[in-house]
PDB file of N, CA and C in Angstrom:
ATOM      1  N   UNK A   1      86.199 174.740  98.741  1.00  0.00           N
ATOM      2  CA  UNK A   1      85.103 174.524  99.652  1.00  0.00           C
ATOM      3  C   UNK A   1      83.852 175.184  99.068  1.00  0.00           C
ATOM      4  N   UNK A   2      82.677 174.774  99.077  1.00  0.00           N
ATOM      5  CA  UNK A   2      81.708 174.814  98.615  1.00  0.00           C
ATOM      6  C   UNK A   2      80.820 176.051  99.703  1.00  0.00           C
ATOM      7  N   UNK A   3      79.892 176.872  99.275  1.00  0.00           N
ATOM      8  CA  UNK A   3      79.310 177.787  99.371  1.00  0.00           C
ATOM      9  C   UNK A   3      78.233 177.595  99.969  1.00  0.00           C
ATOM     10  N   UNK A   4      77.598 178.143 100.677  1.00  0.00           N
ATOM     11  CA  UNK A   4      76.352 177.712 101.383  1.00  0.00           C
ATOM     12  C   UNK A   4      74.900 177.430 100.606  1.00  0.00           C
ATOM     13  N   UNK A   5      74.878 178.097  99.645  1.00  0.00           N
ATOM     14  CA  UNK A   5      73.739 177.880  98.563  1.00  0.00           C
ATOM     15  C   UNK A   5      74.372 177.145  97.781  1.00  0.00           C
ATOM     16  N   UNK A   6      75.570 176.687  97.190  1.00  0.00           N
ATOM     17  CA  UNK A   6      76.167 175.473  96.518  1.00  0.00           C
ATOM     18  C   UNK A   6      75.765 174.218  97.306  1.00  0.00           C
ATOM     19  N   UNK A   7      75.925 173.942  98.645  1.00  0.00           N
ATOM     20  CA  UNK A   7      75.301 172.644  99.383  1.00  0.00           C
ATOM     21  C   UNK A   7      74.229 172.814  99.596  1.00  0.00           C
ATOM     22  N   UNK A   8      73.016 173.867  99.357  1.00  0.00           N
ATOM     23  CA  UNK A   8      71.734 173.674  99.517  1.00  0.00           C
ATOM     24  C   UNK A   8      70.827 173.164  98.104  1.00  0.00           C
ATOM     25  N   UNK A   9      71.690 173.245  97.089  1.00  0.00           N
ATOM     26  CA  UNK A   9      71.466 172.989  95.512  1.00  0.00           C
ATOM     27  C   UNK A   9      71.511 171.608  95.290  1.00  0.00           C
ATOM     28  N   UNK A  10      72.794 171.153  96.298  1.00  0.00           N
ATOM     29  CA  UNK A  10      72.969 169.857  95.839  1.00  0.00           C
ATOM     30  C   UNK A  10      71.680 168.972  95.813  1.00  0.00           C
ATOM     31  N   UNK A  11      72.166 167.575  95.104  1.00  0.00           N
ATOM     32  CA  UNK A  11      70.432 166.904  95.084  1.00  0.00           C
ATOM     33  C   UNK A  11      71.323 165.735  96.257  1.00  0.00           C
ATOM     34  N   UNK A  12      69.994 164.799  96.474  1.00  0.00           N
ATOM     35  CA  UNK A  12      70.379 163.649  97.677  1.00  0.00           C
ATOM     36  C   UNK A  12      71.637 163.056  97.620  1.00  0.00           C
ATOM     37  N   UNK A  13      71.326 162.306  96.254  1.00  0.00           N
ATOM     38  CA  UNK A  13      72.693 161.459  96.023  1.00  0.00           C
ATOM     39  C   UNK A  13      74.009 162.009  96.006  1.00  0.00           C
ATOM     40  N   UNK A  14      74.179 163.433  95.859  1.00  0.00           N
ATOM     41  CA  UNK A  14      75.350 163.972  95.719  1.00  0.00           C
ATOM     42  C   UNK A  14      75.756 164.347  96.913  1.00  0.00           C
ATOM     43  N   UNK A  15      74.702 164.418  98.027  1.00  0.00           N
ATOM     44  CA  UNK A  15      75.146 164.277  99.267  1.00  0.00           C
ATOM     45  C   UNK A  15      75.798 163.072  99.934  1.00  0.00           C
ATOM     46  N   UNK A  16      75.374 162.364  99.370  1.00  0.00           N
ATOM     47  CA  UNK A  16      75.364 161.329  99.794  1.00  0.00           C
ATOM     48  C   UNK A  16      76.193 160.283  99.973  1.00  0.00           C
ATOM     49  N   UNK A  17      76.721 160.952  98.236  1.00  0.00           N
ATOM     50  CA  UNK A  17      78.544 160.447  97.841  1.00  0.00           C
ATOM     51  C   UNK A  17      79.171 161.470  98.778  1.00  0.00           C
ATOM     52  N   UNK A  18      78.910 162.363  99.234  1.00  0.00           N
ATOM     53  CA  UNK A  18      80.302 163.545 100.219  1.00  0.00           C
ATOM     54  C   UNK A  18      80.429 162.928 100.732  1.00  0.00           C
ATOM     55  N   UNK A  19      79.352 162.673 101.640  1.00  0.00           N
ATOM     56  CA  UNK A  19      78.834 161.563 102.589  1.00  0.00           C
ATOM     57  C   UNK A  19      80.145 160.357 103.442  1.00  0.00           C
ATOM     58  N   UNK A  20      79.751 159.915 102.284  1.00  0.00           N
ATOM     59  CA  UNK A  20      80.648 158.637 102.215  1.00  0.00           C
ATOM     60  C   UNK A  20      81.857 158.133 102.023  1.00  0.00           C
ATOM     61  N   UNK A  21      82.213 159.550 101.736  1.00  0.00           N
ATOM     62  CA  UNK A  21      83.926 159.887 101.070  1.00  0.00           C
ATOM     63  C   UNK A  21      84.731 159.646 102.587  1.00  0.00           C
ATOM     64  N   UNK A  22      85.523 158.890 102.915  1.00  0.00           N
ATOM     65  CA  UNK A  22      86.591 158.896 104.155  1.00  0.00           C
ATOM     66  C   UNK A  22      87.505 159.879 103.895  1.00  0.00           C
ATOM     67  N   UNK A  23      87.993 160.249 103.388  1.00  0.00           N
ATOM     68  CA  UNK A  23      89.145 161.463 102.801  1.00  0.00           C
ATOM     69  C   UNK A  23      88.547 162.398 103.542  1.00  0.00           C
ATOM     70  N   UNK A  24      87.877 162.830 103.708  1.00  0.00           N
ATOM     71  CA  UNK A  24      87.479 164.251 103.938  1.00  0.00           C
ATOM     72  C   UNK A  24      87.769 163.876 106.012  1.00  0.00           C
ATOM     73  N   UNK A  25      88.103 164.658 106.790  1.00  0.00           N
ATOM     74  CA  UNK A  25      88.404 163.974 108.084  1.00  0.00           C
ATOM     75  C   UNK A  25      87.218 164.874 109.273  1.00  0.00           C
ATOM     76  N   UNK A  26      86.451 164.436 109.825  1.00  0.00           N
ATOM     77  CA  UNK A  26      85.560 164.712 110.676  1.00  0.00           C
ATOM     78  C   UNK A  26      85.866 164.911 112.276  1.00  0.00           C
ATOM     79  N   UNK A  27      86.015 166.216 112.395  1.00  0.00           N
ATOM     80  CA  UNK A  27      86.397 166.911 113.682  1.00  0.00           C
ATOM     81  C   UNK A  27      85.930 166.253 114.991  1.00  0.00           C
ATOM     82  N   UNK A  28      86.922 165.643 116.009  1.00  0.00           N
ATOM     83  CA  UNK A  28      86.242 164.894 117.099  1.00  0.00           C
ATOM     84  C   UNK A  28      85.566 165.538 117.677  1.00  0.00           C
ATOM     85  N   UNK A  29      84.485 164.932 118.305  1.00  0.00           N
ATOM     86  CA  UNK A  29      82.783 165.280 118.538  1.00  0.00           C
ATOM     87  C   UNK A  29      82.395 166.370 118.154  1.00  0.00           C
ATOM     88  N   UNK A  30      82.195 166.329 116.809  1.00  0.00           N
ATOM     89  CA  UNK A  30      81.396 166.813 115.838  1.00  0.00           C
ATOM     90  C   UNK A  30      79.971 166.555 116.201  1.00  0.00           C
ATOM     91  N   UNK A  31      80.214 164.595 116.191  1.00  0.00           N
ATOM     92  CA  UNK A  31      78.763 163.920 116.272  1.00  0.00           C
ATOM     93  C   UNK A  31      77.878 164.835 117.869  1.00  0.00           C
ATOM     94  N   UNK A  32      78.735 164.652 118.227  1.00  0.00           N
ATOM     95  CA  UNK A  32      77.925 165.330 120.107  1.00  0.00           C
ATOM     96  C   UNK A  32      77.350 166.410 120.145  1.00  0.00           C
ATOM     97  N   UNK A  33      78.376 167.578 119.792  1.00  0.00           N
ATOM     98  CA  UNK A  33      78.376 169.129 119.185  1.00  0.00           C
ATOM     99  C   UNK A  33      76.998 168.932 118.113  1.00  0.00           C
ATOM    100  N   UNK A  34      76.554 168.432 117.269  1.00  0.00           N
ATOM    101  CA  UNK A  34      75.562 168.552 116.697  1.00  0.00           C
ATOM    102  C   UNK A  34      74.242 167.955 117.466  1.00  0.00           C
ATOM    103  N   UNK A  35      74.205 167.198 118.296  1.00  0.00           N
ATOM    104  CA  UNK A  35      73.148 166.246 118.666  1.00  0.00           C
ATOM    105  C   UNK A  35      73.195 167.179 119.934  1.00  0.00           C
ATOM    106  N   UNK A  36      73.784 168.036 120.111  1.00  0.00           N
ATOM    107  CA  UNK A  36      73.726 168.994 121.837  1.00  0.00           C
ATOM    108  C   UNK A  36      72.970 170.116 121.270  1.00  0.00           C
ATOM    109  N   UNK A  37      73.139 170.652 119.714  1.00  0.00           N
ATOM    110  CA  UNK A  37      72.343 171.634 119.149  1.00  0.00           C
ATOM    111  C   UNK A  37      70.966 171.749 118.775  1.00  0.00           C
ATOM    112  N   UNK A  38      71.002 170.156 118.515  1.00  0.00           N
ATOM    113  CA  UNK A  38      69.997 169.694 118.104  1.00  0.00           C
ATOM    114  C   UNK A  38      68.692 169.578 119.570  1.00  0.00           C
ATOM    115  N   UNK A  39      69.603 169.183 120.669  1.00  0.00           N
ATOM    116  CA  UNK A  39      68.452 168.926 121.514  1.00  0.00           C
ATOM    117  C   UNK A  39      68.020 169.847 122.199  1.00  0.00           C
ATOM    118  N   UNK A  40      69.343 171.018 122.032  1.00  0.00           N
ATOM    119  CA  UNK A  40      69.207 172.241 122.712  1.00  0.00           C
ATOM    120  C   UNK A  40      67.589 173.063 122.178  1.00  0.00           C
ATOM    121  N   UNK A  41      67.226 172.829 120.677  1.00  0.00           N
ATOM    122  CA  UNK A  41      66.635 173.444 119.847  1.00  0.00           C
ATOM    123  C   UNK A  41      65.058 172.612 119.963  1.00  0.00           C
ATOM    124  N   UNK A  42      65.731 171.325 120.510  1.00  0.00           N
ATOM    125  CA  UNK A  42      64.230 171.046 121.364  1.00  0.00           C
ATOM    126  C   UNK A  42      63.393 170.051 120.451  1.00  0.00           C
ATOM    127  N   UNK A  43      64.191 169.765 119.482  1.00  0.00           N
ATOM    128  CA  UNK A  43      63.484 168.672 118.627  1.00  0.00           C
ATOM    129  C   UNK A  43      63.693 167.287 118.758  1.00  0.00           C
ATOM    130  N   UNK A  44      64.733 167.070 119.707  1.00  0.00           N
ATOM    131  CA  UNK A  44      65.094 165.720 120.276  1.00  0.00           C
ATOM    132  C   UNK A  44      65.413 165.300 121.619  1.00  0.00           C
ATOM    133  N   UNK A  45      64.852 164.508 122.098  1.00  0.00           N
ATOM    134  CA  UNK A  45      65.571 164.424 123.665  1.00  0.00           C
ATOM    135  C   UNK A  45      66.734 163.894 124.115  1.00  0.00           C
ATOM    136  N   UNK A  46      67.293 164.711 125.112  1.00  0.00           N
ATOM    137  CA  UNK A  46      68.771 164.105 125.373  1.00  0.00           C
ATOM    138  C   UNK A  46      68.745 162.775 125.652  1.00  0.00           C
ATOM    139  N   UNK A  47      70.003 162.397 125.267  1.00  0.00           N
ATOM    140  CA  UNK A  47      70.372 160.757 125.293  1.00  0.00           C
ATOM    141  C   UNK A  47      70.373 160.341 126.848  1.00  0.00           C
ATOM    142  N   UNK A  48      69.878 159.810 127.160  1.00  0.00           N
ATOM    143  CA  UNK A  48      70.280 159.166 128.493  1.00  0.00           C
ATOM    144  C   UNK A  48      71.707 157.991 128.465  1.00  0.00           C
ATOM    145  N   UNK A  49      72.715 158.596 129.577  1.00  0.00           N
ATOM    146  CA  UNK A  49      73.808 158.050 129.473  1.00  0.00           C
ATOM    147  C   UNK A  49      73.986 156.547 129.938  1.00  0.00           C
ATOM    148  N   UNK A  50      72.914 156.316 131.022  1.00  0.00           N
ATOM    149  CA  UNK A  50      72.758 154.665 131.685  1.00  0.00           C
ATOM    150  C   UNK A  50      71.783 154.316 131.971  1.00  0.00           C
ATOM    151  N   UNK A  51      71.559 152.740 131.751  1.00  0.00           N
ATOM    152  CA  UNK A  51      70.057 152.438 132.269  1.00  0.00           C
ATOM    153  C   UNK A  51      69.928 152.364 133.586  1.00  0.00           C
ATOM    154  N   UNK A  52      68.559 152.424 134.123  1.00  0.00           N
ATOM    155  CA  UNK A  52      68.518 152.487 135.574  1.00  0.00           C
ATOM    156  C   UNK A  52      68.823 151.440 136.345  1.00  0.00           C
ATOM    157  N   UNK A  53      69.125 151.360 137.110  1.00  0.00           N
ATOM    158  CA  UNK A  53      69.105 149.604 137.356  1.00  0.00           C
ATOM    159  C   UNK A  53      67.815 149.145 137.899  1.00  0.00           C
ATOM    160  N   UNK A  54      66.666 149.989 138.134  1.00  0.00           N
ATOM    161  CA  UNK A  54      65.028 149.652 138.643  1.00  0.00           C
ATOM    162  C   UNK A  54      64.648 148.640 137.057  1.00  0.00           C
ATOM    163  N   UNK A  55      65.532 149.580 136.120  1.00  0.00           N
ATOM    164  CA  UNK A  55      64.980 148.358 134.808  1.00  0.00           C
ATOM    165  C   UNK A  55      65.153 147.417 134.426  1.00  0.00           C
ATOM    166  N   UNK A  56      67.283 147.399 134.809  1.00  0.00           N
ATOM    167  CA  UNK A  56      67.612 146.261 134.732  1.00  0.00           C
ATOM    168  C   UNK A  56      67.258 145.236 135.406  1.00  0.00           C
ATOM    169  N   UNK A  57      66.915 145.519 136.959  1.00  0.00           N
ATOM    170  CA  UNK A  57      66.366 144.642 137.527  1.00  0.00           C
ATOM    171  C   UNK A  57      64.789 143.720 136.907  1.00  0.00           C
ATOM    172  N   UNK A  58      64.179 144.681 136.993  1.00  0.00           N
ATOM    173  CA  UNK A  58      62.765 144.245 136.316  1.00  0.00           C
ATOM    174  C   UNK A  58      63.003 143.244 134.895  1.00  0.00           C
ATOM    175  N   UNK A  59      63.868 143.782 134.316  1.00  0.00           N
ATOM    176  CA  UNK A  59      64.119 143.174 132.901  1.00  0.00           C
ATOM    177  C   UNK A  59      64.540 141.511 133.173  1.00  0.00           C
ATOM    178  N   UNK A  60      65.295 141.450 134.499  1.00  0.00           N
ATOM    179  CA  UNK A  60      65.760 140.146 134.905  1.00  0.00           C
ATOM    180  C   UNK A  60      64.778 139.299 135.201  1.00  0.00           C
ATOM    181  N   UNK A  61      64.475 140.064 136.780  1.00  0.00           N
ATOM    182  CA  UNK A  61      63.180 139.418 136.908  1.00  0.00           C
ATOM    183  C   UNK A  61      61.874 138.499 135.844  1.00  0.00           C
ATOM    184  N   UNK A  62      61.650 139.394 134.896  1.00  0.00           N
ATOM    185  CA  UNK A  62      61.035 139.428 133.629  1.00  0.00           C
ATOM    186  C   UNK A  62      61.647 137.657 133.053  1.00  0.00           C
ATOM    187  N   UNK A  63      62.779 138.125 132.787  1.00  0.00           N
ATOM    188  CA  UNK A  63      63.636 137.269 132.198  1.00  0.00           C
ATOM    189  C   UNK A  63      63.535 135.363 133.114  1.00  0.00           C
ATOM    190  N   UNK A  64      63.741 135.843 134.123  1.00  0.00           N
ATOM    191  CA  UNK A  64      63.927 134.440 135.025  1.00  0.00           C
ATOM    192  C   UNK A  64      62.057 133.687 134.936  1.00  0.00           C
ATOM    193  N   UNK A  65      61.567 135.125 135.361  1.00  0.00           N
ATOM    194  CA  UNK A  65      60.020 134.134 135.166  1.00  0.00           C
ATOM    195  C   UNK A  65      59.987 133.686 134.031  1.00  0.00           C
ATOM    196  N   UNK A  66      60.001 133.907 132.765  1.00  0.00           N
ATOM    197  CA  UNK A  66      59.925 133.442 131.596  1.00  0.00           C
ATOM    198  C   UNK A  66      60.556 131.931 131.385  1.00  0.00           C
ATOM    199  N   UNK A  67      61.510 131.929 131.998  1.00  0.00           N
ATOM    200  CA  UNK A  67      62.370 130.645 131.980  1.00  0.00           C
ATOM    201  C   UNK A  67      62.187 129.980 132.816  1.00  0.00           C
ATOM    202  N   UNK A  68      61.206 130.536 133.886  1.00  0.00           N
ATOM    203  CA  UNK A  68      60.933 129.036 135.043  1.00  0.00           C
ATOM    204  C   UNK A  68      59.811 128.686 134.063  1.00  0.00           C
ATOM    205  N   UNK A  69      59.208 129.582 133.178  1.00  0.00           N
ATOM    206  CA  UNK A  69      57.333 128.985 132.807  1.00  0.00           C
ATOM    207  C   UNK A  69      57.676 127.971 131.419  1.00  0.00           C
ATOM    208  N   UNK A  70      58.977 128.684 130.933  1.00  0.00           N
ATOM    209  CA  UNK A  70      59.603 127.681 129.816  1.00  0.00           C
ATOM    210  C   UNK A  70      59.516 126.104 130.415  1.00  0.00           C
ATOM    211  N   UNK A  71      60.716 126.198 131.930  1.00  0.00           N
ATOM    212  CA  UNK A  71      60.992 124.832 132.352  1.00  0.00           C
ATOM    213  C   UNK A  71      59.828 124.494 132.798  1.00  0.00           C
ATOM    214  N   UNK A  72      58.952 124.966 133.503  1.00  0.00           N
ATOM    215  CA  UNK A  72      57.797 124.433 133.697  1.00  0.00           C
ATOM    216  C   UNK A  72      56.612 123.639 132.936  1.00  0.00           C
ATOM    217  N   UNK A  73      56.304 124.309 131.728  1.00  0.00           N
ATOM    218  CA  UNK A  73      55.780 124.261 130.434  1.00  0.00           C
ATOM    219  C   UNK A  73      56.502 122.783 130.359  1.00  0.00           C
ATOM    220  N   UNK A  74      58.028 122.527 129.571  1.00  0.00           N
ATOM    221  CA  UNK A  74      58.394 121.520 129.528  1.00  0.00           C
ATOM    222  C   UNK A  74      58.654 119.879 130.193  1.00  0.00           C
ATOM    223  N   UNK A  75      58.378 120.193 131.453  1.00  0.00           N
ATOM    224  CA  UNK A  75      58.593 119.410 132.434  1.00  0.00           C
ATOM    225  C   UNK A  75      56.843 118.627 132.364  1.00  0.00           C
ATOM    226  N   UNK A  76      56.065 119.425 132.659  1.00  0.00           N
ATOM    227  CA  UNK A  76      54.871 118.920 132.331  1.00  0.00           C
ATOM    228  C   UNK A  76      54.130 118.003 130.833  1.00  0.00           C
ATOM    229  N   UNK A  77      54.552 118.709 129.838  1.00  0.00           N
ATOM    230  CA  UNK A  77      54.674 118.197 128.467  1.00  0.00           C
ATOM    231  C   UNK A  77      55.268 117.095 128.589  1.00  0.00           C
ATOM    232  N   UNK A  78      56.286 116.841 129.023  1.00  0.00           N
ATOM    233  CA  UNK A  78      57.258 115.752 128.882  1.00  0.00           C
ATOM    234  C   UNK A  78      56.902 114.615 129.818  1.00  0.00           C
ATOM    235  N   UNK A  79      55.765 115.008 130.950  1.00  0.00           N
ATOM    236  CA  UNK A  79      55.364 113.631 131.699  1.00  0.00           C
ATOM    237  C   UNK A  79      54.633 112.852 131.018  1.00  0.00           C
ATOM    238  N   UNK A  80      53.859 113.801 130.308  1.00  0.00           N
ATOM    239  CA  UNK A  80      53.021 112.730 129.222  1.00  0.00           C
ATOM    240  C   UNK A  80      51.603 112.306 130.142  1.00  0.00           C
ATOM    241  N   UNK A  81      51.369 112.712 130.968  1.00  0.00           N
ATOM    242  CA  UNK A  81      50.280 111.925 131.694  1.00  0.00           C
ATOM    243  C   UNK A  81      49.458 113.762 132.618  1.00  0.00           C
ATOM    244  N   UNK A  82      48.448 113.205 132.573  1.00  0.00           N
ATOM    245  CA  UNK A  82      47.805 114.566 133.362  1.00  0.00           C
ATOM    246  C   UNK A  82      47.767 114.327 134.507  1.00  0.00           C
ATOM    247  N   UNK A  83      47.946 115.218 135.507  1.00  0.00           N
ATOM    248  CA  UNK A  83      47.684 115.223 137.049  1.00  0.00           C
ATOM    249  C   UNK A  83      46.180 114.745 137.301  1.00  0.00           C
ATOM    250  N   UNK A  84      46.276 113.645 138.381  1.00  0.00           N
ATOM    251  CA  UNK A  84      44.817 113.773 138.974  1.00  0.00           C
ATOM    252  C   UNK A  84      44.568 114.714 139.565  1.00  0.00           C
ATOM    253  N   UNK A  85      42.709 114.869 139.559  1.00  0.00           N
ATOM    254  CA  UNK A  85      42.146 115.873 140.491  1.00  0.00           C
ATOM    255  C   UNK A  85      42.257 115.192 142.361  1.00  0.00           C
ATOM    256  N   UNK A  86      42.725 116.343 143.141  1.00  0.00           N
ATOM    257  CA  UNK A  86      42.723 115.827 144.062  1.00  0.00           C
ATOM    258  C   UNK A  86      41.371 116.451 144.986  1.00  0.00           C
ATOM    259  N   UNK A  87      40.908 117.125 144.769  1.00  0.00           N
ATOM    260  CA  UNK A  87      39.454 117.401 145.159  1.00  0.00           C
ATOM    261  C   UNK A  87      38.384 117.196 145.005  1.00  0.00           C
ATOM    262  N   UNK A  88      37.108 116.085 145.166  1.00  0.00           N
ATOM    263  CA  UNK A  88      35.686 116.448 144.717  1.00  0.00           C
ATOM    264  C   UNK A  88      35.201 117.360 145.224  1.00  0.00           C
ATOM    265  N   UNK A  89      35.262 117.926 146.113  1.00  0.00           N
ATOM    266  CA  UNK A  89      34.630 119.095 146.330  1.00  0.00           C
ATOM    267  C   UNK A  89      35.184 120.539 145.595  1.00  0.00           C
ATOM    268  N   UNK A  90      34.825 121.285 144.689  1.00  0.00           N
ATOM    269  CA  UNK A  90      35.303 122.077 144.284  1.00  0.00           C
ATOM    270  C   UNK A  90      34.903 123.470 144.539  1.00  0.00           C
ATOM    271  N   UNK A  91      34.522 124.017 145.533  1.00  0.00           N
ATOM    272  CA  UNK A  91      34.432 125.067 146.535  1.00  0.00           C
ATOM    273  C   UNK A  91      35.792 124.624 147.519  1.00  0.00           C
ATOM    274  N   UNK A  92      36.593 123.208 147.432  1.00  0.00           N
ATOM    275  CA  UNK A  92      37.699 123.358 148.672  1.00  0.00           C
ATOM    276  C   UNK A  92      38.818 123.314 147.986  1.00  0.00           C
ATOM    277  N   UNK A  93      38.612 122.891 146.002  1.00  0.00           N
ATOM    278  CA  UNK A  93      39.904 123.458 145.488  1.00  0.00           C
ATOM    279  C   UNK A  93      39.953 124.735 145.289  1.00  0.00           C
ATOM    280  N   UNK A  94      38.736 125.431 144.943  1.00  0.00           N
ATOM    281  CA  UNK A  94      39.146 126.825 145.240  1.00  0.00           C
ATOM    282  C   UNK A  94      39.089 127.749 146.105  1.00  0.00           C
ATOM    283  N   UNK A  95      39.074 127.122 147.568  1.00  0.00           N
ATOM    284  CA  UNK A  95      40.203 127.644 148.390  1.00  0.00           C
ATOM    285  C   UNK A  95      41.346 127.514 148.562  1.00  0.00           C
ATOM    286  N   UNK A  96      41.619 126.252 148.222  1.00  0.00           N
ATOM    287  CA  UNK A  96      43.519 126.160 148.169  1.00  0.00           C
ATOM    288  C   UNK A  96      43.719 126.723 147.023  1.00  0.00           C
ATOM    289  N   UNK A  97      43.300 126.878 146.084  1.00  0.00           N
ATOM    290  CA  UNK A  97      43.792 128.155 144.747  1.00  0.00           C
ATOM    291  C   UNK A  97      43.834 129.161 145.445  1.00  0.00           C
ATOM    292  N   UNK A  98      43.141 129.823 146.095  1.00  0.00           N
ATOM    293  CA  UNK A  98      42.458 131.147 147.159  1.00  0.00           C
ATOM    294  C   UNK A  98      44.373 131.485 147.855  1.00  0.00           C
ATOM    295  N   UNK A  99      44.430 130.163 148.428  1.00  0.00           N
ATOM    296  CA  UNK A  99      45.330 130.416 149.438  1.00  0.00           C
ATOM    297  C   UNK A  99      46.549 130.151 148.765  1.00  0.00           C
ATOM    298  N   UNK A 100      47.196 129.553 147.246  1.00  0.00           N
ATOM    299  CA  UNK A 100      47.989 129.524 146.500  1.00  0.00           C
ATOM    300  C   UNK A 100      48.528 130.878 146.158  1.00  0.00           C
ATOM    301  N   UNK A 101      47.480 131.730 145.865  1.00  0.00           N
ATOM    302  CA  UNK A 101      47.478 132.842 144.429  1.00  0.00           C
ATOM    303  C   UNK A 101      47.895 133.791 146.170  1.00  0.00           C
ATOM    304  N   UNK A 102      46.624 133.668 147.561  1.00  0.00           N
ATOM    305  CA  UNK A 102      47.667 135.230 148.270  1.00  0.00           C
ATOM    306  C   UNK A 102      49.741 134.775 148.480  1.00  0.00           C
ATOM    307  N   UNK A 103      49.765 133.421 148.582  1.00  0.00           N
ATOM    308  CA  UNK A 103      50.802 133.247 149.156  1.00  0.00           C
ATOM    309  C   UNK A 103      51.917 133.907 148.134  1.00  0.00           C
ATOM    310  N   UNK A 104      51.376 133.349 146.594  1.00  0.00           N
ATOM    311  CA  UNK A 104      52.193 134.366 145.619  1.00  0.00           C
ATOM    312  C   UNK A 104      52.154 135.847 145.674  1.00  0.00           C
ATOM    313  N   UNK A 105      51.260 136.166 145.635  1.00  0.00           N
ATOM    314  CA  UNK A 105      50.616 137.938 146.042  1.00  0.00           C
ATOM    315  C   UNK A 105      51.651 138.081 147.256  1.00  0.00           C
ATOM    316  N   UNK A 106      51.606 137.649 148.143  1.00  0.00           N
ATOM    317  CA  UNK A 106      52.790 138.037 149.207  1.00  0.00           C
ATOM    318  C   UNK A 106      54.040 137.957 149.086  1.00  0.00           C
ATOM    319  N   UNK A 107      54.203 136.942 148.246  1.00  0.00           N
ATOM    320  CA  UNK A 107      55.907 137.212 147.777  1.00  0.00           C
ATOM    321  C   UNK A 107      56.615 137.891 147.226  1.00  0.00           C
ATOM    322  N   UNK A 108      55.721 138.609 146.081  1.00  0.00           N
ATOM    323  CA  UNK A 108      55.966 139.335 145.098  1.00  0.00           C
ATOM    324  C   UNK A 108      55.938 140.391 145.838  1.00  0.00           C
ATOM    325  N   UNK A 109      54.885 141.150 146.858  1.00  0.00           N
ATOM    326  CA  UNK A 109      54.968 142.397 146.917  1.00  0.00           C
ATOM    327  C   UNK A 109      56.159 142.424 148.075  1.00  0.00           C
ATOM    328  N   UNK A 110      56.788 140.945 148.518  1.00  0.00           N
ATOM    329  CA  UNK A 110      58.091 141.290 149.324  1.00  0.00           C
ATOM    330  C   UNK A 110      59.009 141.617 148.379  1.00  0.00           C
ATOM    331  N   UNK A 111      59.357 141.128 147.525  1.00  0.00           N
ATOM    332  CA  UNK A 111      60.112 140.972 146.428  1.00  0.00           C
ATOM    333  C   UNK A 111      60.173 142.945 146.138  1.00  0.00           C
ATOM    334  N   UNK A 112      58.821 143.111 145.294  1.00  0.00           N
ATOM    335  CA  UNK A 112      58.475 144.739 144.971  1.00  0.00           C
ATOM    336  C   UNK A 112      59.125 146.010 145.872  1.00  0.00           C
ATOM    337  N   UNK A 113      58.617 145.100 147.316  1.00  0.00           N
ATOM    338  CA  UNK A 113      59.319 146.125 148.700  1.00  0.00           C
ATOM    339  C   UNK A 113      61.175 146.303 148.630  1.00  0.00           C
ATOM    340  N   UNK A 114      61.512 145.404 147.720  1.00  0.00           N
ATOM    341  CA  UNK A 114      63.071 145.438 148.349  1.00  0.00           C
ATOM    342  C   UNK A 114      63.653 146.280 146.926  1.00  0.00           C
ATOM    343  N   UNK A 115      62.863 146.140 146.260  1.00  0.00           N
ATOM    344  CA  UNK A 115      63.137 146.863 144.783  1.00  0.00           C
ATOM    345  C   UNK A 115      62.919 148.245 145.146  1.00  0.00           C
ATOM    346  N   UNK A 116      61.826 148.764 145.966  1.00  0.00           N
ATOM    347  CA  UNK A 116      61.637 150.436 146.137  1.00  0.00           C
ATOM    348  C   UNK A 116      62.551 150.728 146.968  1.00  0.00           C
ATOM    349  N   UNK A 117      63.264 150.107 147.882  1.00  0.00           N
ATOM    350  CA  UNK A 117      64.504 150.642 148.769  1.00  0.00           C
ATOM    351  C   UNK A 117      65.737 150.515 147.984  1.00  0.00           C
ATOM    352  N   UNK A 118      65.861 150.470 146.662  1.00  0.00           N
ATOM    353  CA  UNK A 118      67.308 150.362 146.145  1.00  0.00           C
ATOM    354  C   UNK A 118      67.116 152.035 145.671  1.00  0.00           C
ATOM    355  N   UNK A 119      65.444 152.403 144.856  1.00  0.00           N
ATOM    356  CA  UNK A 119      65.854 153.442 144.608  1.00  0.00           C
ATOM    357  C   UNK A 119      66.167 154.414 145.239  1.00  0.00           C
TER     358      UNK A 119
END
């Protein structure tokens, strides 16, 4: 067994081959025992053991809008033809935009409300 200033001599690569050697057999949670010293010493932050589910959720959420705007995106592309305008007056399409965009605004923050009561 090698000396403490004998493994501080060594150069990279010769670490590197120890390294890599399977023969040599590595004490169970070694890996933990070092990464608990390590964080103890304040240079790394502890691992978090699970994701939250406030993220997983969001991440879904995330996920599903993306794929309605996909199918959406496609569905439109694929008519091939543009929507008529159904307004000349355009102070009264943008009130029904007005009243489109709160009705979304209200869903979402129902949606938001049921997400803060899980945590």
């Amino acid at each position: 067994m090698k000396n403490r200033e004998e493994i501080e001599n060594l150069s990279f690569e010769a670490l590197e081959r120890i390294a890599s050697d399977e023969s040599v057999l590595v004490p169970e949670g070694l890996e933990r025992k070092i990464e608990d010293g390590i964080t103890a010493a304040g240079l790394i932050e502890p691992r978090k053991g699970r994701v939250p589910l406030r993220k997983v959720l969001y991440g879904s959420f995330a996920t599903l809008a993306a794929a309605a705007a996909a199918v959406s995106v496609a569905y439109y592309v694929d008519r091939g033809s543009q929507p008529a305008d159904t307004f000349s007056d355009p102070h009264q399409a943008y009130e029904e935009i007005q009243k489109t965009f709160d009705y979304i605004s209200s869903e979402m923050n129902r949606g938001t409300s049921v997400l803060k009561q899980i945590k």
